[in-house]
Each structure stands twice: as structure tokens, then as C-alpha cells.
C-alpha atoms as a PDB file:
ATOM      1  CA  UNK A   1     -37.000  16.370 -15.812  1.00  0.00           C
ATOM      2  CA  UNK A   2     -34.109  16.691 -12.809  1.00  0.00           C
ATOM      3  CA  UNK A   3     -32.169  19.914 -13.333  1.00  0.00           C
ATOM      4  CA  UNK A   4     -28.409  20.269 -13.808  1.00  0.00           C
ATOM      5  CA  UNK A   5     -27.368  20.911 -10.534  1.00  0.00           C
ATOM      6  CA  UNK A   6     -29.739  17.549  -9.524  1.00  0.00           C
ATOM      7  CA  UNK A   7     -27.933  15.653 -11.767  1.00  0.00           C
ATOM      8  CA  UNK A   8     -24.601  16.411 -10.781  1.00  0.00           C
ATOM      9  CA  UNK A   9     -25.151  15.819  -7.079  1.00  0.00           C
ATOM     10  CA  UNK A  10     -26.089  12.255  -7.911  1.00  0.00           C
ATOM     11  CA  UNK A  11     -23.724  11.358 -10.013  1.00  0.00           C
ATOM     12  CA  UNK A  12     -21.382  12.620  -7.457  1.00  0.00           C
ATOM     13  CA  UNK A  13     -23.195  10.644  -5.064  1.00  0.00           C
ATOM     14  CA  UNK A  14     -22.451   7.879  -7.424  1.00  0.00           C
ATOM     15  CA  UNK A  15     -18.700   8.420  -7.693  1.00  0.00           C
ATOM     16  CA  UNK A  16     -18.153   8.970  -3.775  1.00  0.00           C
ATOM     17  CA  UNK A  17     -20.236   5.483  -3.415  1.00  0.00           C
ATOM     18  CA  UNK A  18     -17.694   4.123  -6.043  1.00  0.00           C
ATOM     19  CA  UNK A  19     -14.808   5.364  -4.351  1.00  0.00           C
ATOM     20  CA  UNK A  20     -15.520   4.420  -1.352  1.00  0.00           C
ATOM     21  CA  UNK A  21     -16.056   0.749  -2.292  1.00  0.00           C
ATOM     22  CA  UNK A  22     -12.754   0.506  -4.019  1.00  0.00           C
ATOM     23  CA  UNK A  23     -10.960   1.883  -0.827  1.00  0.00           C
ATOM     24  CA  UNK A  24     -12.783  -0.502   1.283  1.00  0.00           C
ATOM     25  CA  UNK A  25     -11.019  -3.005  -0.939  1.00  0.00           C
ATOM     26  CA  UNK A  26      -7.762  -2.031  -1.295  1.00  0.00           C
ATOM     27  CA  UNK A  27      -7.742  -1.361   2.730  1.00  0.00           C
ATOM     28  CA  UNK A  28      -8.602  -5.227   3.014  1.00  0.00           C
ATOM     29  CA  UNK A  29      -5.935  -5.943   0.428  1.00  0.00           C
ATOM     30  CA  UNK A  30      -3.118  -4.130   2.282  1.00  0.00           C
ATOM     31  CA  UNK A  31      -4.270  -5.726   5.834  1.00  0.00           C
ATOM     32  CA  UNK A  32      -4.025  -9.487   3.917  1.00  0.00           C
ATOM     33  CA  UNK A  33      -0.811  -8.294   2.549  1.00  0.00           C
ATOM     34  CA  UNK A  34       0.521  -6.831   5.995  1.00  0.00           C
ATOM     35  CA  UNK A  35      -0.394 -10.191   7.813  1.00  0.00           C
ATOM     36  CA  UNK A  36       1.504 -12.352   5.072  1.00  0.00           C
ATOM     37  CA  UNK A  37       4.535 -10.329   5.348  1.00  0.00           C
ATOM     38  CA  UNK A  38       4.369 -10.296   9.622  1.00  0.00           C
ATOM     39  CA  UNK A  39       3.739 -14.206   9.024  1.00  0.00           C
ATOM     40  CA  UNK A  40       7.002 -14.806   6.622  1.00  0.00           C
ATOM     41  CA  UNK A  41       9.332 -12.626   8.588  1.00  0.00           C
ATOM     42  CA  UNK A  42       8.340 -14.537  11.940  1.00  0.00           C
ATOM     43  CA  UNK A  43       8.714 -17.700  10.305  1.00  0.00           C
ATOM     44  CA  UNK A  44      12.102 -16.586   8.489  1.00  0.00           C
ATOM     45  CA  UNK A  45      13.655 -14.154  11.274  1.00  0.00           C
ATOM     46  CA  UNK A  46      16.910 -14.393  10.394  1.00  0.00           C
ATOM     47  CA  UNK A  47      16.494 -14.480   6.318  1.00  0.00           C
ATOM     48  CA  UNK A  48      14.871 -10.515   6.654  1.00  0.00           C
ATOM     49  CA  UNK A  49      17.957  -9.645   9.187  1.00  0.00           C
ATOM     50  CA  UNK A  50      19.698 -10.777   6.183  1.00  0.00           C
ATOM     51  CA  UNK A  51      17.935  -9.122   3.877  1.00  0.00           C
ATOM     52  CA  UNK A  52      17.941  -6.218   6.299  1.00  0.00           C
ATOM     53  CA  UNK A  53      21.844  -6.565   6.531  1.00  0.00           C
ATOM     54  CA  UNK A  54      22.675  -6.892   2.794  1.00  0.00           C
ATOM     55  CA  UNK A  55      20.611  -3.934   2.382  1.00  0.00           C
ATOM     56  CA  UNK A  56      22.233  -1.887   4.369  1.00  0.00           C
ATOM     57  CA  UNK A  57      25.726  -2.771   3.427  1.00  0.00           C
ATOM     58  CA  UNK A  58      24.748  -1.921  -0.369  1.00  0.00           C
ATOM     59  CA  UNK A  59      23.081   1.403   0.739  1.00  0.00           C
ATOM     60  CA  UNK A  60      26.186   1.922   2.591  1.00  0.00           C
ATOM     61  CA  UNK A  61      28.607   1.274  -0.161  1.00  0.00           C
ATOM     62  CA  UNK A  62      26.806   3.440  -2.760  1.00  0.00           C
ATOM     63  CA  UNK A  63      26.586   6.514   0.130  1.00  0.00           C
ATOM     64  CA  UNK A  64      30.071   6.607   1.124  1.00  0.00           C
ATOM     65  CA  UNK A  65      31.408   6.110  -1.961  1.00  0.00           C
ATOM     66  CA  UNK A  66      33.717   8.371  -3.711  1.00  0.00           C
ATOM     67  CA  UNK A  67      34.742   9.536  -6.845  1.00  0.00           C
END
């Protein structure tokens, strides 16, 4: 029979193991994501300085707006 304090060390072991693999993942995730979105705005330059530009015409409406 493995004590308490045994017990609890591996299934923290366990959990670390866990967590680890599910950051591994969602690292790989974001890196996929980062390349698509590198990919599209090369390949669309000027529709993200669009975006970019309608963006910051909103934001700027809304902060120098007055009541």
C-alpha cells in the first residue's frame, strides 16, 4: 500500500504530464495559426492596411468623440 503523500506526488506527476501535453498542443496550434495569418496578409497587403485603416478611423471616431 503507497502512502498519501506517494500518491499525491504521482498524481501530480500525472497532471504536470497532462499539462504539459496540452501546451505542447496549443503552442503548435498558435504557430499554424500565426503562419496562416503572415500568409493571408502577404497575399492581401493592402486588404489588412484597410482593415488596419478602417480600424483606426472607428477607434478614432469613438475616442474623440464628444458629448
Amino acid at each position: 500500500m503507497t502512502s498519501a503523500g506517494e500518491q499525491a506526488s504521482h498524481e501530480l506527476k500525472k497532471l504536470i504530464g497532462e499539462f504539459e501535453h496540452m501546451l505542447d498542443a496549443a503552442l503548435r496550434e498558435i504557430k499554424s495559426e500565426t503562419r496562416a495569418v503572415d500568409r493571408y496578409v502577404h497575399d492581401n497587403a493592402w486588404v489588412a492596411v484597410g482593415i488596419a485603416a478602417a480600424a483606426g478611423f472607428v477607434f478614432g471616431c469613438l475616442v474623440g468623440r464628444r458629448d
